[in-house]
PDB file of N, CA and C in Angstrom:
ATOM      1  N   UNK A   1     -22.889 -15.837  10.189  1.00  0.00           N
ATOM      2  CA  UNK A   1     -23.387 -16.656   9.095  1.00  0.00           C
ATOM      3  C   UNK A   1     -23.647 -18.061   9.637  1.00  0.00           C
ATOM      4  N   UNK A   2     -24.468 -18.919   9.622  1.00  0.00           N
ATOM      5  CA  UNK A   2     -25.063 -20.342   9.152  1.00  0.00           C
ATOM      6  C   UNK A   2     -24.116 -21.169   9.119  1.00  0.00           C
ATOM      7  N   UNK A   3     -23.936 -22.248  10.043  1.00  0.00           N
ATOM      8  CA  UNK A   3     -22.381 -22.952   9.495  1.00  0.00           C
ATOM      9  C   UNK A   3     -22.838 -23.841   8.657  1.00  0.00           C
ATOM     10  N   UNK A   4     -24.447 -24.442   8.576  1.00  0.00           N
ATOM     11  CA  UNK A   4     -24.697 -24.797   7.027  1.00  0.00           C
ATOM     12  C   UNK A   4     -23.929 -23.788   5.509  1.00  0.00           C
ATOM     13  N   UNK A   5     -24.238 -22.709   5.779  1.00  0.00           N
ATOM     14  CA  UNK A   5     -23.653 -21.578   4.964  1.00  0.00           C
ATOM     15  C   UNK A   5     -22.089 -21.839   4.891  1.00  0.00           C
ATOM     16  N   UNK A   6     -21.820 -21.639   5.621  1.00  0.00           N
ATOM     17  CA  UNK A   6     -19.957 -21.749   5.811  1.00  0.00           C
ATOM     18  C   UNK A   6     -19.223 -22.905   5.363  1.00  0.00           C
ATOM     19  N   UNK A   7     -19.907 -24.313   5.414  1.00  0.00           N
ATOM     20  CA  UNK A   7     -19.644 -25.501   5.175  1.00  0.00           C
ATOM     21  C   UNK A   7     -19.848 -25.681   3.783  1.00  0.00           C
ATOM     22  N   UNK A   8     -21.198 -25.175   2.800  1.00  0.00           N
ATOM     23  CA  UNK A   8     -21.578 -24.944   1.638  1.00  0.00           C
ATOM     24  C   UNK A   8     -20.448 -24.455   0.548  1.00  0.00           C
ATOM     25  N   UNK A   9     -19.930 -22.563   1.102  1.00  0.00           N
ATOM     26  CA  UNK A   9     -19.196 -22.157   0.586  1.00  0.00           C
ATOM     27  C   UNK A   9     -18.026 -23.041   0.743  1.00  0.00           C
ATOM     28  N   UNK A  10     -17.498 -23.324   1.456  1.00  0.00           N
ATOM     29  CA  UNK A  10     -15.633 -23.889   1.667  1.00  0.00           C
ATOM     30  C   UNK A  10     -16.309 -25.093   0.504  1.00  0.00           C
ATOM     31  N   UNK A  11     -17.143 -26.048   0.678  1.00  0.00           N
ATOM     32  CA  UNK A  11     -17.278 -26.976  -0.242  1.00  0.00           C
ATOM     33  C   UNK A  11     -17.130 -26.679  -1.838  1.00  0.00           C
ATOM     34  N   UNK A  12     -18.362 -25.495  -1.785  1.00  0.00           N
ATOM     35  CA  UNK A  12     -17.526 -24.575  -3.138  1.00  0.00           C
ATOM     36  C   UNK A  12     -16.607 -24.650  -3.492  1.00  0.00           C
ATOM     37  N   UNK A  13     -15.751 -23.551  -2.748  1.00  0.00           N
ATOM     38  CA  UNK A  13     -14.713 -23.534  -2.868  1.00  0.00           C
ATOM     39  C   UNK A  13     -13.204 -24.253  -3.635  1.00  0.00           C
ATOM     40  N   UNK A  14     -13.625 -25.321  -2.905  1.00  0.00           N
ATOM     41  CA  UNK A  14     -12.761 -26.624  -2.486  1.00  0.00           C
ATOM     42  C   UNK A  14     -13.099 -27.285  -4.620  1.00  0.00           C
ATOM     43  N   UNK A  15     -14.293 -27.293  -4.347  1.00  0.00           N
ATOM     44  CA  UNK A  15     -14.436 -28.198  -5.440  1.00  0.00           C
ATOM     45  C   UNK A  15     -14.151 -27.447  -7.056  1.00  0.00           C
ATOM     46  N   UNK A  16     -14.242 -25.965  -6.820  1.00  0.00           N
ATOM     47  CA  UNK A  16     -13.349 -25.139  -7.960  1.00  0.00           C
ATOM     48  C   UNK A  16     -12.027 -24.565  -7.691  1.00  0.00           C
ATOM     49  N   UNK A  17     -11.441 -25.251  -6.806  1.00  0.00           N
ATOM     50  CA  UNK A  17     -10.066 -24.862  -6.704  1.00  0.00           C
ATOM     51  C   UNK A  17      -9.777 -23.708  -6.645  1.00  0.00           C
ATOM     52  N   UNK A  18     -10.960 -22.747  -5.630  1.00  0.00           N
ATOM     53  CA  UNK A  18     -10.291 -21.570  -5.685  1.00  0.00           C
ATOM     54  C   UNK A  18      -9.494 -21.308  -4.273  1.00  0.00           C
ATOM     55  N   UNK A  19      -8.270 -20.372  -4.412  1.00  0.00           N
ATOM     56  CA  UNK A  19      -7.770 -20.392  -3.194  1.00  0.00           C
ATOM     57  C   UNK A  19      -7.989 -19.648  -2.470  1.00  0.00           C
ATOM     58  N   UNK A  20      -7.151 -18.563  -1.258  1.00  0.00           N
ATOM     59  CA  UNK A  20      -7.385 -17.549  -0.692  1.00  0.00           C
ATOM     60  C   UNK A  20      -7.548 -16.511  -1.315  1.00  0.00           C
ATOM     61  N   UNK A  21      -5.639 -16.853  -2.509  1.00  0.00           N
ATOM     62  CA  UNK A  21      -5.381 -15.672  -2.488  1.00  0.00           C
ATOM     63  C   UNK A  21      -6.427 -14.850  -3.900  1.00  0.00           C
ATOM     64  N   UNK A  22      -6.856 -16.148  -4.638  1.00  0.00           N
ATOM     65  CA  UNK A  22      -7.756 -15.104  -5.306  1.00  0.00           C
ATOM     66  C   UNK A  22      -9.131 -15.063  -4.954  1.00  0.00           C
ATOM     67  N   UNK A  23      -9.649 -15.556  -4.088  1.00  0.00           N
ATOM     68  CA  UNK A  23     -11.015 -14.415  -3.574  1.00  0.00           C
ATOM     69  C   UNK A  23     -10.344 -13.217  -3.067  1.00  0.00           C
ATOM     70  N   UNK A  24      -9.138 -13.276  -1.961  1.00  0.00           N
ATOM     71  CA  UNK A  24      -8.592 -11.774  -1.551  1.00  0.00           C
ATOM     72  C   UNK A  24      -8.475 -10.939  -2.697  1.00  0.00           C
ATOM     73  N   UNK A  25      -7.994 -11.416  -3.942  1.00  0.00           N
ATOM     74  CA  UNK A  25      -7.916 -10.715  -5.173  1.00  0.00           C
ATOM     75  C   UNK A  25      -9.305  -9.994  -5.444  1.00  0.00           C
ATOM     76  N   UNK A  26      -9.843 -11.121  -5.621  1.00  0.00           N
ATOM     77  CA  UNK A  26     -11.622 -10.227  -6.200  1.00  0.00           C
ATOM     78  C   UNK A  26     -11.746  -9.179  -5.265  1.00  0.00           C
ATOM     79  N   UNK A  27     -12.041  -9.398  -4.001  1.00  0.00           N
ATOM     80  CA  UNK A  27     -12.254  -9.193  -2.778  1.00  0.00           C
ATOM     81  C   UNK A  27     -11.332  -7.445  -2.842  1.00  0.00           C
ATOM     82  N   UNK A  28     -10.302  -7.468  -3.045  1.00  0.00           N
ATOM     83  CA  UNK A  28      -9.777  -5.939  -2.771  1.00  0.00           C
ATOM     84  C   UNK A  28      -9.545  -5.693  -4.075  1.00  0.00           C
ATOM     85  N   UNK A  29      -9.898  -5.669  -5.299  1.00  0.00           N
ATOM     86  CA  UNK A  29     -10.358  -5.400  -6.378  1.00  0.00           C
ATOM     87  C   UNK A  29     -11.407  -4.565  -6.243  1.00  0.00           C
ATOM     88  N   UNK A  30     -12.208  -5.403  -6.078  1.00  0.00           N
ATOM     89  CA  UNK A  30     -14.200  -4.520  -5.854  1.00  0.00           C
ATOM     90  C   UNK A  30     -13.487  -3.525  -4.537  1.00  0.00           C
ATOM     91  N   UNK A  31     -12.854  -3.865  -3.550  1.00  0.00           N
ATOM     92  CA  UNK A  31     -13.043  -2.603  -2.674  1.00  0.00           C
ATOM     93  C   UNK A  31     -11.835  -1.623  -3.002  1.00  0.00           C
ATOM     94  N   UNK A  32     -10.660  -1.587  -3.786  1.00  0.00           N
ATOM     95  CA  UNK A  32     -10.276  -0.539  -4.210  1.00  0.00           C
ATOM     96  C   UNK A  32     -10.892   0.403  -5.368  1.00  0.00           C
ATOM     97  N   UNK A  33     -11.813  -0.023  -5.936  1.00  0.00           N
ATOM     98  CA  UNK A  33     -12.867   0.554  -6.900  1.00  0.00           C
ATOM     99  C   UNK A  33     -13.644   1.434  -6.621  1.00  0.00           C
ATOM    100  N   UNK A  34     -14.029   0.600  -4.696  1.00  0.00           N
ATOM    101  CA  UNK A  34     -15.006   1.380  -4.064  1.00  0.00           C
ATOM    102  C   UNK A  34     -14.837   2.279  -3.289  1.00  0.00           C
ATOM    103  N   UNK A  35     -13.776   2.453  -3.366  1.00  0.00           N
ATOM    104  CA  UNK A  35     -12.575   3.453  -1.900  1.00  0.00           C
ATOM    105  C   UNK A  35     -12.214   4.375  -3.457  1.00  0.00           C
ATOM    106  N   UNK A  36     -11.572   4.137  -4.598  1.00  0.00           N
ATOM    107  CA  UNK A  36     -11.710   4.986  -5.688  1.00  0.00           C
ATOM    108  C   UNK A  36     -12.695   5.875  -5.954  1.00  0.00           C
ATOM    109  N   UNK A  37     -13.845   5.507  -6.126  1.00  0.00           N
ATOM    110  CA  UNK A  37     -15.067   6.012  -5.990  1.00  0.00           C
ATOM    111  C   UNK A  37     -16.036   7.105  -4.969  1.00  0.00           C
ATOM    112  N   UNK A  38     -15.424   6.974  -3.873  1.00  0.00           N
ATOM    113  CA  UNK A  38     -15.758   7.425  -2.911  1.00  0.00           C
ATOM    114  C   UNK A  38     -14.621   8.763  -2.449  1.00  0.00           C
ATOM    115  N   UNK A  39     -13.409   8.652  -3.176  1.00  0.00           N
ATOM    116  CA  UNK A  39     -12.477   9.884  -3.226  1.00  0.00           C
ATOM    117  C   UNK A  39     -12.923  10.583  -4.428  1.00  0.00           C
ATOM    118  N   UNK A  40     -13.075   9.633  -4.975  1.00  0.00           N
ATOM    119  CA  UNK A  40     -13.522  10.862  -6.573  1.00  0.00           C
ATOM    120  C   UNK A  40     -14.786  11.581  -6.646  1.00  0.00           C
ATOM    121  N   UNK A  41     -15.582  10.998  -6.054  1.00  0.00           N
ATOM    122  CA  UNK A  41     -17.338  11.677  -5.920  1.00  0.00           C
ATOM    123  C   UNK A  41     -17.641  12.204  -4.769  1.00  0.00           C
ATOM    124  N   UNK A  42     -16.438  11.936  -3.900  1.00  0.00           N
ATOM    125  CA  UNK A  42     -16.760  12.703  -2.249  1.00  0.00           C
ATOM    126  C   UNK A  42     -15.932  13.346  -2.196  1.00  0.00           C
ATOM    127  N   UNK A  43     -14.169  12.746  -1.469  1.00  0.00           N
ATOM    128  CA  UNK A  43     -13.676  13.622  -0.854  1.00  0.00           C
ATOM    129  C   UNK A  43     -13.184  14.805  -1.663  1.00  0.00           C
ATOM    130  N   UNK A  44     -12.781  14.068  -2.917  1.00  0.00           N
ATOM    131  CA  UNK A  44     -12.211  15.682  -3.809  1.00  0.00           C
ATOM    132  C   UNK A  44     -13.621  16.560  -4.369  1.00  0.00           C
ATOM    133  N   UNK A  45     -15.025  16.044  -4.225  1.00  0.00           N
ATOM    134  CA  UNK A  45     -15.704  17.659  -3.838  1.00  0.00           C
ATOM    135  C   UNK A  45     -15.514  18.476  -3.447  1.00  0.00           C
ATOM    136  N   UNK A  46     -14.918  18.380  -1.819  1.00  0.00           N
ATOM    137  CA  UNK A  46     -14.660  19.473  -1.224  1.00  0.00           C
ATOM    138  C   UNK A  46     -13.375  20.589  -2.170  1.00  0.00           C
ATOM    139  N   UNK A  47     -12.424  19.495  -2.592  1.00  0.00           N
ATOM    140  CA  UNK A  47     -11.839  20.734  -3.332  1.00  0.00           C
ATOM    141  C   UNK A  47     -12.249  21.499  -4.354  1.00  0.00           C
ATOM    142  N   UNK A  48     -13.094  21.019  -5.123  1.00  0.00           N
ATOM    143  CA  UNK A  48     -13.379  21.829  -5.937  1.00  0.00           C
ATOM    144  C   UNK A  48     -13.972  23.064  -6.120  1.00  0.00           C
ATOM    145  N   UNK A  49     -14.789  23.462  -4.839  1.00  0.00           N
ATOM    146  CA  UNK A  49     -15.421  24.935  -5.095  1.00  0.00           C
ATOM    147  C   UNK A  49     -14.149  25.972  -4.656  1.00  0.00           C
ATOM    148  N   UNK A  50     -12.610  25.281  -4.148  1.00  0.00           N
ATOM    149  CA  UNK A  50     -11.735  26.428  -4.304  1.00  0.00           C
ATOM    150  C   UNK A  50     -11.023  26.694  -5.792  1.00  0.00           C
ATOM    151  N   UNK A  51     -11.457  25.660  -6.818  1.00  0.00           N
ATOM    152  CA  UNK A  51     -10.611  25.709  -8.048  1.00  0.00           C
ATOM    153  C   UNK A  51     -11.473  26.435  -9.108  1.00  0.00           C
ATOM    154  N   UNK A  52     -12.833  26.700  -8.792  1.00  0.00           N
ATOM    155  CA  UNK A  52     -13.935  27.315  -8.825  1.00  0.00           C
ATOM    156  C   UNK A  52     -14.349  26.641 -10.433  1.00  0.00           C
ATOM    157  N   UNK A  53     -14.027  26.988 -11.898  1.00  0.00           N
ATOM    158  CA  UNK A  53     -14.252  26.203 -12.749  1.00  0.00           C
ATOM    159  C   UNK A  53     -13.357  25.540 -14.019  1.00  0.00           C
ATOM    160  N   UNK A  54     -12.623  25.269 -13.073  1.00  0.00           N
ATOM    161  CA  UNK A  54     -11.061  24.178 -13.751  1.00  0.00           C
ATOM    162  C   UNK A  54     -11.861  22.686 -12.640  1.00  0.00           C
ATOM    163  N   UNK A  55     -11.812  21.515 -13.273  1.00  0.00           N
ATOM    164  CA  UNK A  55     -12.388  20.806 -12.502  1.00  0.00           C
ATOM    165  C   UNK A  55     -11.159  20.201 -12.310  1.00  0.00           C
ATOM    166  N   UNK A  56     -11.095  19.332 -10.852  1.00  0.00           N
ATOM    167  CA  UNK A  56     -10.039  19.221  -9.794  1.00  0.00           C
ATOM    168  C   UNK A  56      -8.832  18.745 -10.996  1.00  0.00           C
ATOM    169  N   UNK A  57      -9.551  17.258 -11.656  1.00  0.00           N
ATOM    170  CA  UNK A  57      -8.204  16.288 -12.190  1.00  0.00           C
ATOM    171  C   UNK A  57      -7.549  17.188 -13.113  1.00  0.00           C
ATOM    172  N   UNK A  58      -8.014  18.526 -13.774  1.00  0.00           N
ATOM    173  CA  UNK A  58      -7.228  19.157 -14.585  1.00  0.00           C
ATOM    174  C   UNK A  58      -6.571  20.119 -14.220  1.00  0.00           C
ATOM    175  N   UNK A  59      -6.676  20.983 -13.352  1.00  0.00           N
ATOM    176  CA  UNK A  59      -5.933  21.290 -12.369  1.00  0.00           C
ATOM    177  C   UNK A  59      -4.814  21.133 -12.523  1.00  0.00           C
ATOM    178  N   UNK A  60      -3.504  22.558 -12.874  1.00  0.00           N
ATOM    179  CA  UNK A  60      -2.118  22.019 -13.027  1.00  0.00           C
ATOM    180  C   UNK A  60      -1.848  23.012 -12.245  1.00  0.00           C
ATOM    181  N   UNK A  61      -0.623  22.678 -11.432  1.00  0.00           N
ATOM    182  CA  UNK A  61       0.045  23.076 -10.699  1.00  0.00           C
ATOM    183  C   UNK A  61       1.802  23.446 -11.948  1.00  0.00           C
ATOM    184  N   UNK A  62       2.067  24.959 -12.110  1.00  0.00           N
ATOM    185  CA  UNK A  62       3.268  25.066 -12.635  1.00  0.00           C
ATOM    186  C   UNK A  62       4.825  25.064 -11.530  1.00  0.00           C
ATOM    187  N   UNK A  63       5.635  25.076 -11.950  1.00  0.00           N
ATOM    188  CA  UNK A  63       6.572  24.982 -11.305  1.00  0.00           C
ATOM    189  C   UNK A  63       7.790  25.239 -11.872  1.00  0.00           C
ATOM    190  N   UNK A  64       8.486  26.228 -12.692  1.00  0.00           N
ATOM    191  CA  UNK A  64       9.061  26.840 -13.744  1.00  0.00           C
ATOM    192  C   UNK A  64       8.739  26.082 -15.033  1.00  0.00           C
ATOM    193  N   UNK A  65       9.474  25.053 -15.396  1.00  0.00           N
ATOM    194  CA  UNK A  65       9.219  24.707 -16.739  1.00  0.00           C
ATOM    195  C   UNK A  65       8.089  23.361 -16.918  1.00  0.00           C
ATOM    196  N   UNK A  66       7.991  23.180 -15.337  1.00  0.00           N
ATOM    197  CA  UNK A  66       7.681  21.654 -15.053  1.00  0.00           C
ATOM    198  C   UNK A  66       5.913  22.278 -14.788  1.00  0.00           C
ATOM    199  N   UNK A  67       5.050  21.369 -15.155  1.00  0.00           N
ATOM    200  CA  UNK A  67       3.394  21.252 -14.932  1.00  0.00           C
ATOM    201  C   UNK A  67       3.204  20.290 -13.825  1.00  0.00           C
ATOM    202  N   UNK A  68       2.256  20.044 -13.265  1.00  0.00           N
ATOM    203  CA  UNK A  68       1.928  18.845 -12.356  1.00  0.00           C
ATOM    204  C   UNK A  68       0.243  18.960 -12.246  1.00  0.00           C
ATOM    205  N   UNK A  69      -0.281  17.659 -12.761  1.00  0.00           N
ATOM    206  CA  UNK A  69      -1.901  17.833 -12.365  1.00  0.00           C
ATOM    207  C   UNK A  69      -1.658  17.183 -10.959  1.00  0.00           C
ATOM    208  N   UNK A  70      -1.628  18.511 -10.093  1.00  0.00           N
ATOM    209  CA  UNK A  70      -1.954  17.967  -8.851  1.00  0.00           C
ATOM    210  C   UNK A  70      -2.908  17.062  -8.134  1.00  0.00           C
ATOM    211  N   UNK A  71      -4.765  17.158  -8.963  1.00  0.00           N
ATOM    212  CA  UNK A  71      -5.705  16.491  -8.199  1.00  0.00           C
ATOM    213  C   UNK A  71      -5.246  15.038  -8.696  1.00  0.00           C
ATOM    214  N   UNK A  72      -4.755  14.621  -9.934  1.00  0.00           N
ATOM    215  CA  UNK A  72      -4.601  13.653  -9.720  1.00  0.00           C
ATOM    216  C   UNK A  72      -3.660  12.676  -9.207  1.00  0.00           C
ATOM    217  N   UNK A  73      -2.550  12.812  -8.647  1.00  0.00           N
ATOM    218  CA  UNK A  73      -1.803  12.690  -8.123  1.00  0.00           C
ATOM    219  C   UNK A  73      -2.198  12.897  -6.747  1.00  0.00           C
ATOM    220  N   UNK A  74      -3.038  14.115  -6.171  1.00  0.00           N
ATOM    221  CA  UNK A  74      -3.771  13.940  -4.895  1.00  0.00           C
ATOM    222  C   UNK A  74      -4.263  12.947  -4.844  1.00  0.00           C
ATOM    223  N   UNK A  75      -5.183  12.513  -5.362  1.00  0.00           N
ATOM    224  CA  UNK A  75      -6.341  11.475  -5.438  1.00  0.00           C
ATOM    225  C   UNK A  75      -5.523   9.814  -5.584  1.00  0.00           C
ATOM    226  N   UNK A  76      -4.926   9.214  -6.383  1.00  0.00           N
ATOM    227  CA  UNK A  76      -3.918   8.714  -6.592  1.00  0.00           C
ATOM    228  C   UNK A  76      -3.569   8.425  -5.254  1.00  0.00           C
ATOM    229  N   UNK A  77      -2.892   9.547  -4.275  1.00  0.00           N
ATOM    230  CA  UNK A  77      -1.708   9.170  -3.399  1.00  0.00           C
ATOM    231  C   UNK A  77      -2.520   9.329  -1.896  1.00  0.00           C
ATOM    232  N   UNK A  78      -4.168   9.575  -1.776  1.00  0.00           N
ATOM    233  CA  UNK A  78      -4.902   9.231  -1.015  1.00  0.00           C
ATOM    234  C   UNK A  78      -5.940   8.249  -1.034  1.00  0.00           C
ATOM    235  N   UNK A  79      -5.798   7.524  -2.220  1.00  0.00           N
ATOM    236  CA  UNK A  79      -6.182   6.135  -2.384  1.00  0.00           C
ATOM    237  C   UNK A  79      -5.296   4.698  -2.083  1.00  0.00           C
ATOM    238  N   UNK A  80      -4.206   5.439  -2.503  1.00  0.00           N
ATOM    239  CA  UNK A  80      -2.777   4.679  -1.831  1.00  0.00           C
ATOM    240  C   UNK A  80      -2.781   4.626  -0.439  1.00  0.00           C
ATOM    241  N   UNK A  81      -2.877   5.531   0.158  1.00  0.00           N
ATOM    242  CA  UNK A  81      -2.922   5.603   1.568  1.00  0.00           C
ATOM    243  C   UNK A  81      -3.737   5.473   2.522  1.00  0.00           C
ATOM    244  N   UNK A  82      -5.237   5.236   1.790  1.00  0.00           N
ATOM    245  CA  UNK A  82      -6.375   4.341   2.454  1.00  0.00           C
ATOM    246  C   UNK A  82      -6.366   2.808   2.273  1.00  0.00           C
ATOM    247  N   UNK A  83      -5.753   2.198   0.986  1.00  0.00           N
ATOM    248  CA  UNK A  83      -5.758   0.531   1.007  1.00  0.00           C
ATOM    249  C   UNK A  83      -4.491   0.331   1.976  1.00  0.00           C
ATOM    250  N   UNK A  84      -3.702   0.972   2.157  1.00  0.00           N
ATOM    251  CA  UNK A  84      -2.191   0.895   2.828  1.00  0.00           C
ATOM    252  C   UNK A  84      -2.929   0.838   4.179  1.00  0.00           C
ATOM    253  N   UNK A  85      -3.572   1.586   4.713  1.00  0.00           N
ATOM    254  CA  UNK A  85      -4.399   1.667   6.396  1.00  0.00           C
ATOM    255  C   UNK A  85      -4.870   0.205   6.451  1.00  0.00           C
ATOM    256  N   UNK A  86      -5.667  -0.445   5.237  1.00  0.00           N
ATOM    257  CA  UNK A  86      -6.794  -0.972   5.962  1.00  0.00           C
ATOM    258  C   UNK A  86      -5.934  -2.512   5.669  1.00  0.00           C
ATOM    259  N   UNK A  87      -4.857  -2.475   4.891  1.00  0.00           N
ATOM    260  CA  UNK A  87      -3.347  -3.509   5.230  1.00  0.00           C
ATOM    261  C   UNK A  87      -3.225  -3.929   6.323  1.00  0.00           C
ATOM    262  N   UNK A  88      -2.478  -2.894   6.942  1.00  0.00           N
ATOM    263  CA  UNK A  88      -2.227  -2.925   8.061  1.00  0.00           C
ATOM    264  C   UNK A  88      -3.021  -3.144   9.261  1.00  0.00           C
ATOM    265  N   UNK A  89      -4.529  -2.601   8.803  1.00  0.00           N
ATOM    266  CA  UNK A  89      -5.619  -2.806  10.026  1.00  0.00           C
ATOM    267  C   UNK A  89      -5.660  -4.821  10.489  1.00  0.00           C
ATOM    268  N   UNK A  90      -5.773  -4.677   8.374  1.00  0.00           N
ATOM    269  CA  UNK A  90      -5.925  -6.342   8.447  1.00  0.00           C
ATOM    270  C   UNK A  90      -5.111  -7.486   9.106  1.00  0.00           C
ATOM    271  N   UNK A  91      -4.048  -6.811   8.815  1.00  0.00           N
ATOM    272  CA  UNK A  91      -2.886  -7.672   9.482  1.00  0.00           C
ATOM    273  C   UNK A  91      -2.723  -7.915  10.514  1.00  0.00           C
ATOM    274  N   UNK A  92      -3.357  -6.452  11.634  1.00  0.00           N
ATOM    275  CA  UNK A  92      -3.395  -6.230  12.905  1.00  0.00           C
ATOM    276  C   UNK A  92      -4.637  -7.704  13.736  1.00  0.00           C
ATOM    277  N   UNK A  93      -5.859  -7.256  12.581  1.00  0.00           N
ATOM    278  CA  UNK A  93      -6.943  -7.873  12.767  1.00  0.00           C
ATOM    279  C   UNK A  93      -6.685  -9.547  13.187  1.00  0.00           C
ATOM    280  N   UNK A  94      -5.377  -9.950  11.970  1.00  0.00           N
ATOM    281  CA  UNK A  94      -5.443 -11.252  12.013  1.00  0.00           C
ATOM    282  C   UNK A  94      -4.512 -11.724  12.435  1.00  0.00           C
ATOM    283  N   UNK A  95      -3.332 -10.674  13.145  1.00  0.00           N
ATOM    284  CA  UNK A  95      -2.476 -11.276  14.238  1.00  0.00           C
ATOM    285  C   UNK A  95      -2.946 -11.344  16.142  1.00  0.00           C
ATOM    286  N   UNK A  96      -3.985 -10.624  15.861  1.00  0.00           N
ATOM    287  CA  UNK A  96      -4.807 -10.487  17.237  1.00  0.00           C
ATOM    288  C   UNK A  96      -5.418 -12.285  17.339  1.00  0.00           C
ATOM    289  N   UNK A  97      -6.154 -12.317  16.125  1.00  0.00           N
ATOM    290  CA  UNK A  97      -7.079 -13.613  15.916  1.00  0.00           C
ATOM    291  C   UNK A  97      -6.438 -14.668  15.928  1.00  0.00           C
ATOM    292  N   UNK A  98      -4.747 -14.979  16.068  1.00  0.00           N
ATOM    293  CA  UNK A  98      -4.034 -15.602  15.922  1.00  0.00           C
ATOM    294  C   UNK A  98      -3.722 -15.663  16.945  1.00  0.00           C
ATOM    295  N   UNK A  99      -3.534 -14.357  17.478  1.00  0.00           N
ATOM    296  CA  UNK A  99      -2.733 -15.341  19.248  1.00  0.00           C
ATOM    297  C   UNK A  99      -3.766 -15.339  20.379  1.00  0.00           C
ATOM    298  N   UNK A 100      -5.321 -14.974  19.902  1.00  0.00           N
ATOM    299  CA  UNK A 100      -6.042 -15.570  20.693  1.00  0.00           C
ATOM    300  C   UNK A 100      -6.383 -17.260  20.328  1.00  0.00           C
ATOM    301  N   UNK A 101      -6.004 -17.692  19.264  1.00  0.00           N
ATOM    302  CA  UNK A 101      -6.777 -18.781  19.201  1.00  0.00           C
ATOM    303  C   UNK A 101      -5.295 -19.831  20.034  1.00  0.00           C
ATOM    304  N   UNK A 102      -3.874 -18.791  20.138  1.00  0.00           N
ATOM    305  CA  UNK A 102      -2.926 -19.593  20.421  1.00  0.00           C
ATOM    306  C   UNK A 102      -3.239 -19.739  21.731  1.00  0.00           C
ATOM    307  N   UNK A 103      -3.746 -19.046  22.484  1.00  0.00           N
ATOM    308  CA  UNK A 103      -4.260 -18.656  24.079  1.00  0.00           C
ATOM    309  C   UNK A 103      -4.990 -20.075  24.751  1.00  0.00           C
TER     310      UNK A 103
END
């Protein structure tokens, strides 16, 4: 980006008092929506032509007295575990960027 650009935004910024932590807010808001989205219209396709015409989220799993909608709870706990990756990627990302700039 333009450090005209870069200088613009922070001025932004600066002058509506916004901080980090809520652009990070907006910021992984819109992309857990979009990582939502992309399990629900992609990856759990694939399950569905084994549930043949029960569609995935209704899908119950019995277990003597106990029910469980499994897809959603699938879906759920592999959306959990893609923002949890890209945590950690980030963190990785910006402890690298940190001790190069300490270098």
């Amino acid at each position: 980006m333009h450090m005209k650009k870069i200088t613009t935004i922070k001025k932004f910024f600066g002058k509506y008092d916004f901080s980090g932590v809520t652009l990070g807010f907006l910021v992984a808001h819109s992309a857990s929506k979009f990582i939502e989205s992309i399990i629900n219209g992609f990856v759990m396709a694939f399950f569905q032509p084994l549930l043949g015409d029960v569609h995935w989220r209704d899908d119950v799993i019995t277990l003597g007295v106990f029910s469980f909608k499994w897809g959603e709870i699938f879906s759920t706990g592999l959306h959990f575990t893609i923002i949890l990756l890209i945590v950690v990627f980030m963190i990785k990302v910006l402890q690298y960027d940190e001790e190069q700039q300490q270098e």
